[in-house]
N, C-alpha and C. Protein backbone atom coordinates (compact mmCIF):
# COMPACT_ATOMS: atom_id res chain seq x y z
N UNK A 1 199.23 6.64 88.60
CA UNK A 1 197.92 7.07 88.15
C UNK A 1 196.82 6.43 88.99
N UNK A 2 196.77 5.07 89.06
CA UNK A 2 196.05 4.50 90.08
C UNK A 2 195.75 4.57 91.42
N UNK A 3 197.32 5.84 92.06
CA UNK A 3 197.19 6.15 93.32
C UNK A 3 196.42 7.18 93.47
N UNK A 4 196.49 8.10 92.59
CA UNK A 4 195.62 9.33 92.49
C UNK A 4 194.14 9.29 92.06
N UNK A 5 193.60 8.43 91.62
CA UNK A 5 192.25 8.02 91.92
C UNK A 5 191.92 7.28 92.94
N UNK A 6 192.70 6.23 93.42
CA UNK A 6 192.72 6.10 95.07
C UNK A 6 192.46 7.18 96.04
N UNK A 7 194.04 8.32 95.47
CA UNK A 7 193.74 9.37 96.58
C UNK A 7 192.23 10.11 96.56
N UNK A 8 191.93 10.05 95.51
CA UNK A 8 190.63 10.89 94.94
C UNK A 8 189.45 10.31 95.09
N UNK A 9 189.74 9.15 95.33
CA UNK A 9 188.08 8.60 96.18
C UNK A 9 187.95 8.78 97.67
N UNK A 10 189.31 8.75 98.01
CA UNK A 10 189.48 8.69 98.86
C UNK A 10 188.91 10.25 100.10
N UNK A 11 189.57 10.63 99.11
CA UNK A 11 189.51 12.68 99.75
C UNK A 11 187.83 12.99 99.24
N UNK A 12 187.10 12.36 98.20
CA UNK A 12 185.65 12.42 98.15
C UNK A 12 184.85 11.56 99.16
N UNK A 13 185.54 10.96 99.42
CA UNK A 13 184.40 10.16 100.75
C UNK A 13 184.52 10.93 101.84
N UNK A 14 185.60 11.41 102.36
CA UNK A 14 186.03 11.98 103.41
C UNK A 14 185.71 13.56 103.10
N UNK A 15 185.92 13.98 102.05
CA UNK A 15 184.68 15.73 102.00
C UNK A 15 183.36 15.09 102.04
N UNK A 16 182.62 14.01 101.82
CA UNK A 16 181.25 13.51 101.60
C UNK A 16 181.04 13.63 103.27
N UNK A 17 181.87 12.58 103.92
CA UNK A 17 181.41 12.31 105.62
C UNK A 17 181.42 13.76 106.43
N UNK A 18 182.52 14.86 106.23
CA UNK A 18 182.77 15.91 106.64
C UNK A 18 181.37 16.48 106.21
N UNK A 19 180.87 16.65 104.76
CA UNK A 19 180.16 17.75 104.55
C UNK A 19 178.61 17.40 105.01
N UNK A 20 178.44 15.90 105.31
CA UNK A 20 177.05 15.43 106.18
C UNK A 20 176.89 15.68 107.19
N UNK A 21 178.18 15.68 108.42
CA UNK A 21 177.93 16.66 109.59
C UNK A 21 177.96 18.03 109.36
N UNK A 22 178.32 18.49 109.03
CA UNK A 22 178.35 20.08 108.88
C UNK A 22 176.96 20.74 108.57
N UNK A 23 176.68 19.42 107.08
CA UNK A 23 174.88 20.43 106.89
C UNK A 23 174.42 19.80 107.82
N UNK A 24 174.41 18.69 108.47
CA UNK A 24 173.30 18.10 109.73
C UNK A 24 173.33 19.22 111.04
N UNK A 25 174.42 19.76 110.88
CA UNK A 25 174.69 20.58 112.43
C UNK A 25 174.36 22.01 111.88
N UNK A 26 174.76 22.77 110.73
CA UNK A 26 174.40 24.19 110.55
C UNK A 26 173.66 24.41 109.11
N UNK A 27 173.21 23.36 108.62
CA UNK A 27 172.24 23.59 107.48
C UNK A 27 172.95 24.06 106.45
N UNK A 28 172.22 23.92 105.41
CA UNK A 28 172.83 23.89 103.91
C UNK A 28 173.59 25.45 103.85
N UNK A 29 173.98 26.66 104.75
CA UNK A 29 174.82 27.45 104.47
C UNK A 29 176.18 26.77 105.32
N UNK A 30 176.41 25.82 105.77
CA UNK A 30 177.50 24.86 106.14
C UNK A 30 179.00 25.26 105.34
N UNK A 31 179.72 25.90 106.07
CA UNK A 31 180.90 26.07 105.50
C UNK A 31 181.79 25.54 104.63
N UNK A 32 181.60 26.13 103.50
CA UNK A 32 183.05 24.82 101.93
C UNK A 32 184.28 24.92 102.57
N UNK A 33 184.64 26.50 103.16
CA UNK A 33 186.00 26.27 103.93
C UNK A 33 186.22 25.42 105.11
N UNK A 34 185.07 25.47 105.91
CA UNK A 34 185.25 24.76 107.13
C UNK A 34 185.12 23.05 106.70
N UNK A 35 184.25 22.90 105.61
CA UNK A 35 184.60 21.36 105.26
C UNK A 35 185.79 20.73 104.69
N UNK A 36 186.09 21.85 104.33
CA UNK A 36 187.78 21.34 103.54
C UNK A 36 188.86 21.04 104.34
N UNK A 37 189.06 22.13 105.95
CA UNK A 37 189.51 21.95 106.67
C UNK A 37 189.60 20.95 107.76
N UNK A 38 188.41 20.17 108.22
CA UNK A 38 187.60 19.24 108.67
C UNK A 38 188.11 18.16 107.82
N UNK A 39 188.21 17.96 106.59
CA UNK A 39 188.47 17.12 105.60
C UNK A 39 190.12 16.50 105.92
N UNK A 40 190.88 18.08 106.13
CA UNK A 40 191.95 17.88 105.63
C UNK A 40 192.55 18.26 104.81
N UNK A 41 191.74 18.59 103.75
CA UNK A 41 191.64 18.44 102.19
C UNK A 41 191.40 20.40 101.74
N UNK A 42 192.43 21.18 100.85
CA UNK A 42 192.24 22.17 100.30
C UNK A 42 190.89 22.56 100.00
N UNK A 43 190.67 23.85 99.84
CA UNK A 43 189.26 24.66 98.76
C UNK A 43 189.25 23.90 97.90
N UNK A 44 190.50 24.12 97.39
CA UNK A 44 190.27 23.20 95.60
C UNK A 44 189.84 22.15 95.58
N UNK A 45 190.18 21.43 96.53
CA UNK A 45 189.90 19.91 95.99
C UNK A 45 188.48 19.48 96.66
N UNK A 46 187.46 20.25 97.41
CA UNK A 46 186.48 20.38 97.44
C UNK A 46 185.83 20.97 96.66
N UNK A 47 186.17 22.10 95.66
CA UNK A 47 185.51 22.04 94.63
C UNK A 47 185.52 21.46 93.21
N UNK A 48 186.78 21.14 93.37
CA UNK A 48 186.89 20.06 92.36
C UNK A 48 185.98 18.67 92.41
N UNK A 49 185.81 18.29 93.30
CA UNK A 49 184.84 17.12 93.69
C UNK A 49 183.00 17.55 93.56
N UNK A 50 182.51 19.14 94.21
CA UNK A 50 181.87 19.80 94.04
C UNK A 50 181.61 20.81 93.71
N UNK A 51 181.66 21.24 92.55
CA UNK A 51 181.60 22.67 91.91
C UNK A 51 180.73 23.52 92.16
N UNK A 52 179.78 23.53 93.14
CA UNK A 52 178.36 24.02 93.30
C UNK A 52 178.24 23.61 94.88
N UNK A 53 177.87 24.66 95.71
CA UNK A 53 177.40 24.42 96.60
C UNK A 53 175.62 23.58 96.17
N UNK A 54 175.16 22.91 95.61
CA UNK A 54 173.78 22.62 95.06
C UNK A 54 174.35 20.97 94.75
N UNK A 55 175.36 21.17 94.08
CA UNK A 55 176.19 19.40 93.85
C UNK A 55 176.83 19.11 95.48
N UNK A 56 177.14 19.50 96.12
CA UNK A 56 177.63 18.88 97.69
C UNK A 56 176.38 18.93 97.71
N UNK A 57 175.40 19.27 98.16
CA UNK A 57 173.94 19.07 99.13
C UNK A 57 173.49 18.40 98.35
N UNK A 58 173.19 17.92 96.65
CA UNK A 58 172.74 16.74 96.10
C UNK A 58 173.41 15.66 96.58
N UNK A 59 175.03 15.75 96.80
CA UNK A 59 175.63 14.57 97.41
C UNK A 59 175.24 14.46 98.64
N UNK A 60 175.12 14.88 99.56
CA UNK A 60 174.49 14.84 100.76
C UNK A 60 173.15 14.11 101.02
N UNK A 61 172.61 14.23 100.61
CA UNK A 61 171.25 13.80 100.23
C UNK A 61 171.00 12.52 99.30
N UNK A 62 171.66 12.46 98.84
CA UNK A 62 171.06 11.46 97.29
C UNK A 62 171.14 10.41 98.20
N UNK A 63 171.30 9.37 98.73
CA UNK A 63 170.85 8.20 99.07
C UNK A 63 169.44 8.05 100.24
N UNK A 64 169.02 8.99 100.76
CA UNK A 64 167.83 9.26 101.06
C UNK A 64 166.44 9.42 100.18
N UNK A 65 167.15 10.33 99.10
CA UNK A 65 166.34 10.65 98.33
C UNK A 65 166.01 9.42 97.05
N UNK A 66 167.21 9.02 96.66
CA UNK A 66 167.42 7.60 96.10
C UNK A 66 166.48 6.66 96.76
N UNK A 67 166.22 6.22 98.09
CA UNK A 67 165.32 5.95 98.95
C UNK A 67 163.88 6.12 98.55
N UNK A 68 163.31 7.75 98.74
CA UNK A 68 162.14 7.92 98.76
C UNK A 68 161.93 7.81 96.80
N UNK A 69 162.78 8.13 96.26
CA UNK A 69 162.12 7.46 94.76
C UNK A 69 161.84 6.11 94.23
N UNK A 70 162.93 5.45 95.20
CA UNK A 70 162.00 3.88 95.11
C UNK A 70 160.73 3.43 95.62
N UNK A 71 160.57 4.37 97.20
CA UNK A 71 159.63 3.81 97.86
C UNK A 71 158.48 4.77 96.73
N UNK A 72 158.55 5.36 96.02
CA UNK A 72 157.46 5.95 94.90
C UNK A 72 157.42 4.82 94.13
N UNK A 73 158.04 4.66 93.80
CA UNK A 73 158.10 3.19 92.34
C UNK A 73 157.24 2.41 92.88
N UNK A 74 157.47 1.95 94.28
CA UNK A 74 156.55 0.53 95.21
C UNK A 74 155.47 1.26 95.24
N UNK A 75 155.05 2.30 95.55
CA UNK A 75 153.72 2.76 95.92
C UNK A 75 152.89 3.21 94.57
N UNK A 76 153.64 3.02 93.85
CA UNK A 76 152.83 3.16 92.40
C UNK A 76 151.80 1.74 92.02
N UNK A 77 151.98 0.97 92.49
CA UNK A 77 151.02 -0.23 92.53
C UNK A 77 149.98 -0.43 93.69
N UNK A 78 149.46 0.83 94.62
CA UNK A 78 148.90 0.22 95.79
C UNK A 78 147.63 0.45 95.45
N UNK A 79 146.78 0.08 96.09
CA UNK A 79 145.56 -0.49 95.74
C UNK A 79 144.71 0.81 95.98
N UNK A 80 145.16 1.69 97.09
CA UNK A 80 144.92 2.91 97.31
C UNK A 80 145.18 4.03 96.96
N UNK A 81 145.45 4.79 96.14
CA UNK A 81 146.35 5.84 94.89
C UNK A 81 146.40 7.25 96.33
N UNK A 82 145.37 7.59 97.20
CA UNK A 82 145.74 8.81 98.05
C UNK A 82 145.96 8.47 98.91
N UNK A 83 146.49 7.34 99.31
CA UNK A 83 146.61 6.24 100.90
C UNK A 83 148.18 6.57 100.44
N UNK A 84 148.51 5.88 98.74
CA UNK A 84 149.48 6.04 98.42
C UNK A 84 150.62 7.25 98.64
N UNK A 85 150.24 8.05 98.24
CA UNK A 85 150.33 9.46 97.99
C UNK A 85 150.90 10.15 99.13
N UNK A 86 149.59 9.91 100.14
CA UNK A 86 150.10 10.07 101.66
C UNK A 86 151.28 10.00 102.26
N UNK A 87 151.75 8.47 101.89
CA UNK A 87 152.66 7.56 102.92
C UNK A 87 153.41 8.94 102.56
N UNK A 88 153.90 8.34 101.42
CA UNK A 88 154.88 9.15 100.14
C UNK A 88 155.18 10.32 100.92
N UNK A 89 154.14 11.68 100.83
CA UNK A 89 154.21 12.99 100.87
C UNK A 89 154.40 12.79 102.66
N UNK A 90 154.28 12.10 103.11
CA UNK A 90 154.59 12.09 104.99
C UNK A 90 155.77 11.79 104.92
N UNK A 91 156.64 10.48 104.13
CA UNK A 91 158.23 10.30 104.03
C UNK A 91 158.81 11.31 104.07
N UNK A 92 158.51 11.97 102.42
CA UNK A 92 159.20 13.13 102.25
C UNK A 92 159.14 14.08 103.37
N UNK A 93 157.95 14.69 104.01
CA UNK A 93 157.69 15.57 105.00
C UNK A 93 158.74 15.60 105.99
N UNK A 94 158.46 14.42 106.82
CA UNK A 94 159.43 13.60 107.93
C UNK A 94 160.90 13.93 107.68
N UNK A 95 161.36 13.76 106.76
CA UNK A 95 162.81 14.06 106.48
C UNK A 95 163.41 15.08 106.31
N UNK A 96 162.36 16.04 105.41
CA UNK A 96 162.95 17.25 104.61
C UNK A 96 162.87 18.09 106.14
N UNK A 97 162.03 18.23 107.22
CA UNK A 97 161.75 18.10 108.97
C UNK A 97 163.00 18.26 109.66
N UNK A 98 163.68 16.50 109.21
CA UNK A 98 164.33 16.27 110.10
C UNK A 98 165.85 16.49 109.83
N UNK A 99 166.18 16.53 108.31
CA UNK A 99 167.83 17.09 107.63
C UNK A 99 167.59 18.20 107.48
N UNK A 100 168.00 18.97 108.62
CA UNK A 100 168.81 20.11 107.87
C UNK A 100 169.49 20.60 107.10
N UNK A 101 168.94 21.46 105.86
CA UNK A 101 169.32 22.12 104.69
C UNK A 101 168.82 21.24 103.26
N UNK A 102 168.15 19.96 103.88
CA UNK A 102 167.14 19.50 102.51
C UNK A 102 166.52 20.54 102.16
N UNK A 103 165.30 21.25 102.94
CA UNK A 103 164.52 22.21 102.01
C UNK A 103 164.92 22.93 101.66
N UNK A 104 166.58 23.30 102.18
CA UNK A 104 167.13 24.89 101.29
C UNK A 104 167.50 24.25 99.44
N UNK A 105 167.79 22.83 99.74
CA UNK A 105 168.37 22.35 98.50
C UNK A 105 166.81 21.91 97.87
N UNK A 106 166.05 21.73 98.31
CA UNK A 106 165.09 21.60 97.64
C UNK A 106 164.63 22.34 96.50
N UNK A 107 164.24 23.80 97.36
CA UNK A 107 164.35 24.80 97.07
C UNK A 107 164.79 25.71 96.27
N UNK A 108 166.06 25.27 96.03
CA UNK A 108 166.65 25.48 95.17
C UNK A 108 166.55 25.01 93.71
N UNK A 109 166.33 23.81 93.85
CA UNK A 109 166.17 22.93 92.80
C UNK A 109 166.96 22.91 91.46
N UNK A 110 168.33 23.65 91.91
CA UNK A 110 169.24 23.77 91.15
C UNK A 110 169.56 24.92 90.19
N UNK A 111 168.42 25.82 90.60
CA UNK A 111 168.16 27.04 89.63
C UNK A 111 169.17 27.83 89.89
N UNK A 112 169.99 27.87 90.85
CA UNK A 112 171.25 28.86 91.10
C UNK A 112 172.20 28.41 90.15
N UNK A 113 172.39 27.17 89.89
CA UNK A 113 173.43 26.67 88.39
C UNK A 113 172.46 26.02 87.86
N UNK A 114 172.28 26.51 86.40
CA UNK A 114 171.44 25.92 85.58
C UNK A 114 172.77 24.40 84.91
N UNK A 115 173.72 24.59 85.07
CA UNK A 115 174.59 22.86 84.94
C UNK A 115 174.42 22.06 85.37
N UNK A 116 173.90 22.45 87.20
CA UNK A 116 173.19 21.33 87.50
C UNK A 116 172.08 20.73 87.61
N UNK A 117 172.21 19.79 86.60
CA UNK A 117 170.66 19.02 86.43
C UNK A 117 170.46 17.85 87.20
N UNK A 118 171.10 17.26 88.15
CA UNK A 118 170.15 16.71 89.16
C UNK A 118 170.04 16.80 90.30
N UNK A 119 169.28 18.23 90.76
CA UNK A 119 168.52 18.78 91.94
C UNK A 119 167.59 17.77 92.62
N UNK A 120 167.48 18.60 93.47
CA UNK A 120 167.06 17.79 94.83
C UNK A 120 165.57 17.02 94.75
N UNK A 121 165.40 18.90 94.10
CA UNK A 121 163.34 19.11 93.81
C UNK A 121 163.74 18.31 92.75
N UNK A 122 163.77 18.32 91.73
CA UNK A 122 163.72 17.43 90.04
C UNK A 122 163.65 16.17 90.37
N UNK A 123 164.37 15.50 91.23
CA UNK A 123 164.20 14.17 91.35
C UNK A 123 163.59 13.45 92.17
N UNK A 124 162.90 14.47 93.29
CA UNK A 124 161.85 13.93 93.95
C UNK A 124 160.22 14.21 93.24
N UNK A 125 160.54 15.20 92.28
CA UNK A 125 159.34 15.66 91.51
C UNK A 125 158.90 14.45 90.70
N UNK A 126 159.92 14.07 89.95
CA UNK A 126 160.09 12.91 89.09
C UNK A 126 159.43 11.43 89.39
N UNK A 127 160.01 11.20 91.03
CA UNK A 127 159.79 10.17 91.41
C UNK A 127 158.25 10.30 91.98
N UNK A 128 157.42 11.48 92.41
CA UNK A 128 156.55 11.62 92.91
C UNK A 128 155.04 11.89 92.00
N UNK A 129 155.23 12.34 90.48
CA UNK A 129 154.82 12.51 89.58
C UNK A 129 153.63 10.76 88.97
N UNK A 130 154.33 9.83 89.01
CA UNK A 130 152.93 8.75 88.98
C UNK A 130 151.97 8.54 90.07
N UNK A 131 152.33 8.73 91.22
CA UNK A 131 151.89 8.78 92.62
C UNK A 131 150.60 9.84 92.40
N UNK A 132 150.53 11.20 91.88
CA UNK A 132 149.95 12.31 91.77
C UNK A 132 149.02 12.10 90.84
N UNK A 133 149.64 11.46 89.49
CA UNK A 133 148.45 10.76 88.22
C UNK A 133 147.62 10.22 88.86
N UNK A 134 147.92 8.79 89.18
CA UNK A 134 147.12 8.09 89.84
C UNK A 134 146.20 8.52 91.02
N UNK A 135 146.37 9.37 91.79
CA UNK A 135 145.38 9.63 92.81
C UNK A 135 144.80 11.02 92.17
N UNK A 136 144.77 11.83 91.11
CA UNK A 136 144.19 12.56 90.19
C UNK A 136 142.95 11.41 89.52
N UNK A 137 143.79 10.68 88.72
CA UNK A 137 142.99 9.39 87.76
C UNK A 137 141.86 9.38 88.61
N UNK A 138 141.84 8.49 90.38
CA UNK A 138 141.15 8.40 90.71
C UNK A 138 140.16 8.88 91.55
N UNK A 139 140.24 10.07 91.55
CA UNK A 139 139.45 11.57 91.98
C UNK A 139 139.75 11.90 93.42
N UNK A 140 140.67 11.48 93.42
CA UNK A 140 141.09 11.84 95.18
C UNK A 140 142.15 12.99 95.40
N UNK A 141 142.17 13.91 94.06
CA UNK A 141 143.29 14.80 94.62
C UNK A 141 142.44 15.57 93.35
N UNK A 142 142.35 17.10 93.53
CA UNK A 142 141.76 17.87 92.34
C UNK A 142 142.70 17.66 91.13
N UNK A 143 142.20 17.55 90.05
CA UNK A 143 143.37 17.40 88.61
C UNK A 143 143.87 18.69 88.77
N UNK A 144 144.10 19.08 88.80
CA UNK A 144 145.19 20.79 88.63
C UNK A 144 146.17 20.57 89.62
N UNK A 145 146.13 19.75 90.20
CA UNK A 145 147.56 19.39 91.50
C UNK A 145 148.29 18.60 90.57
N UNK A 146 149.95 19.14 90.42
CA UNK A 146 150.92 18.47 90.30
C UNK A 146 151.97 18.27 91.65
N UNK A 147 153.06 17.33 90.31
CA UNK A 147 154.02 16.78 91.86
C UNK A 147 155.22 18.16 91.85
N UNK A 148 155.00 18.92 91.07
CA UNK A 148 155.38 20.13 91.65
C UNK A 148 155.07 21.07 92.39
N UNK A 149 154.05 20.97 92.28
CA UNK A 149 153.18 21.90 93.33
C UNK A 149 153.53 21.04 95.04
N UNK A 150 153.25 20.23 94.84
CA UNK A 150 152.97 18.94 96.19
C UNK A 150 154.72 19.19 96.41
N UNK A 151 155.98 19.24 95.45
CA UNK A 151 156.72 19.42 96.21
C UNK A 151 157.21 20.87 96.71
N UNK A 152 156.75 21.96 96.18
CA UNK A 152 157.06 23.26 96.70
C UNK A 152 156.67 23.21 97.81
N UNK A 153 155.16 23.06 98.08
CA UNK A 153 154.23 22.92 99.28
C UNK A 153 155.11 22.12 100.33
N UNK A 154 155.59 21.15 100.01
CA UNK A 154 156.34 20.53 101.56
C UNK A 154 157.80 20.99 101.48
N UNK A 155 158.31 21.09 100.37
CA UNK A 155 159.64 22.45 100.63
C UNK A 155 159.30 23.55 101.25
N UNK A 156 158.19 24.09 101.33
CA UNK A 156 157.79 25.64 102.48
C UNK A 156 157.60 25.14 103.77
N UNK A 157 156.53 23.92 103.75
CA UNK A 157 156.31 23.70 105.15
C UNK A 157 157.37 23.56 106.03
N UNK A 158 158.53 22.55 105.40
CA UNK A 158 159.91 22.50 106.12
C UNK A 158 160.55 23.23 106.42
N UNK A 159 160.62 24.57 105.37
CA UNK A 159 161.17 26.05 105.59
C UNK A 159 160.54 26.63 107.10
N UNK A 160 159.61 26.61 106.77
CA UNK A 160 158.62 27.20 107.84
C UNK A 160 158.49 26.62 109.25
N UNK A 161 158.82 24.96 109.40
CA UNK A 161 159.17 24.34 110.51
C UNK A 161 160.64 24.14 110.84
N UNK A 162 161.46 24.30 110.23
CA UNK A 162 162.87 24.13 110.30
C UNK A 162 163.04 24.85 112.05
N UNK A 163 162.68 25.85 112.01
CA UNK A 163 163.02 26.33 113.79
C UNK A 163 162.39 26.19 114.37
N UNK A 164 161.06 25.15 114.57
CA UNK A 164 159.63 25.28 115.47
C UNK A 164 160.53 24.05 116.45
N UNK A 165 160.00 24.17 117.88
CA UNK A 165 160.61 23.42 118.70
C UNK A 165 160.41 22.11 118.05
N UNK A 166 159.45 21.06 117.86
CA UNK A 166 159.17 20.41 117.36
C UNK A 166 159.01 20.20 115.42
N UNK A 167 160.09 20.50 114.81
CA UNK A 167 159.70 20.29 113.07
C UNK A 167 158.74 19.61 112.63
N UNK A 168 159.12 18.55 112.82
CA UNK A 168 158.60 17.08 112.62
C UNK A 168 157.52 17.07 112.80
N UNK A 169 156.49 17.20 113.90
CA UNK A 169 155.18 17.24 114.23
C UNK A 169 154.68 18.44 113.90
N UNK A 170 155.16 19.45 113.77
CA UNK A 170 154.31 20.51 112.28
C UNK A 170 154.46 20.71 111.22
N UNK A 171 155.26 19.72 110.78
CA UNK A 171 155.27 19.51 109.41
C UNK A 171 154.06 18.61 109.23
N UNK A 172 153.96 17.80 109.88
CA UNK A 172 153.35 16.72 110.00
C UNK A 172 151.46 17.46 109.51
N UNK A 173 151.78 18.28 110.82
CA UNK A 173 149.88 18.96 111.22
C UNK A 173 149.88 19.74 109.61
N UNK A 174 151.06 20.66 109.44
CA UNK A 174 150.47 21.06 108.22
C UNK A 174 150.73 20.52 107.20
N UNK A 175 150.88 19.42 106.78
CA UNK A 175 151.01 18.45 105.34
C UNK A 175 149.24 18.03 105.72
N UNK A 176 148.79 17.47 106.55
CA UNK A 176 147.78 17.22 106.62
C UNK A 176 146.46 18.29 106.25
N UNK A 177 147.05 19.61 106.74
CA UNK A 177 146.02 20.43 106.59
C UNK A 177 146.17 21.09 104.81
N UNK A 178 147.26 20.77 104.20
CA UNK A 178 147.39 20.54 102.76
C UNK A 178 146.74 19.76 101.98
N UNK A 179 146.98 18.45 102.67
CA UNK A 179 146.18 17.51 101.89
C UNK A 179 144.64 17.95 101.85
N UNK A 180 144.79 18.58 103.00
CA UNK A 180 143.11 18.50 103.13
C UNK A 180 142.43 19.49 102.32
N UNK A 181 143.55 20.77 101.81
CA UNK A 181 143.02 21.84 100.94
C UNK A 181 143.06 21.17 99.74
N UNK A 182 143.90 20.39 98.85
CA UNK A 182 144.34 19.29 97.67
C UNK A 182 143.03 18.37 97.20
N UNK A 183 141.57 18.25 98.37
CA UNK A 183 141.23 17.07 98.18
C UNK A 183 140.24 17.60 97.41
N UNK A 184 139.41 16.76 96.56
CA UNK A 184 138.07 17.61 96.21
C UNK A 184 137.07 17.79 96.78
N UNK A 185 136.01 18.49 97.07
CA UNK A 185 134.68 19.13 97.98
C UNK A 185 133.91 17.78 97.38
N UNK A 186 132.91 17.22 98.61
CA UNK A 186 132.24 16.37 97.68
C UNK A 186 130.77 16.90 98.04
């Protein structure tokens, strides 16, 4: 019994490492067959580990994203609430940019299986949600902006830069030119 949860961590780390190159190289439509094969490891037992193409790309992701919800937690104390906000919404930008098939999972946000409840969007929404109070609170972002909105908005931009020669630096230009529609007229 003990070997078979051996084997079974084992064959999940190794569909985990397989299925991070695959979406890094062809984006979140990244082959379940071709990862299984790559693996080693049957259909089944890739979906047994992931039942959802939406649960592999949460696994894919979650320690990045695990990442940017802490660095929300730290930035929930800065002295600056849209300085804050910024860093934040440029992290996220920068990444969702630079991994291929984050914004498809973003995007998704799990609505293709309503079982799975912890999507990509939900938990960066979550983590990004005091960040948004606070620079609302202090009049630097119009109150009618949520951290849902702020994350659809950089889930499109990434969509939308995903093939530009450069992602990264127009994600960049247009998060900025977001913020700048977000701010209030003074």
């Amino acid at each position: 019994m003990t070997a078979q949860r051996a084997d079974a961590r084992r064959n999940y780390a190794r569909i985990l490492a397989v299925a991070e190159e695959e979406v890094a190289a062809r984006g979140a439509d990244a082959s379940l067959e071709q990862i299984a094969r790559t693996a080693g490891v049957g259909s089944a037992t890739v979906r047994r580990h992931f039942p959802t193409r939406p649960a592999l790309l949460e696994a894919v992701f979650r320690e990045r994203i695990e990442a940017l919800r802490v660095r929300a937690h730290e930035l929930t104390g800065a002295d600056d609430p849209r300085a804050a906000l910024l860093e934040w919404l440029s992290a996220l930008s920068a990444y969702a940019a630079s991994a291929r098939g984050l914004a498809e999972a973003m995007a998704s946000g799990g609505a293709a299986d309503p079982a799975y409840a912890g999507g990509c969007a939900t938990n960066l929404t979550e983590a990004l949600a005091p960040l948004v109070d606070r620079a609302a609170r202090a009049g630097t972002v119009t109150p009618e902006v949520t951290a849902t909105d702020l994350v659809t908005l950089v889930t499109g931009i990434a969509l939308a830069t995903e093939h530009h020669r450069t992602p990264a630096a127009e994600a960049d230009r247009l998060l900025s030119l977001t913020m700048a529609g977000i701010s209030p007229r003074g």
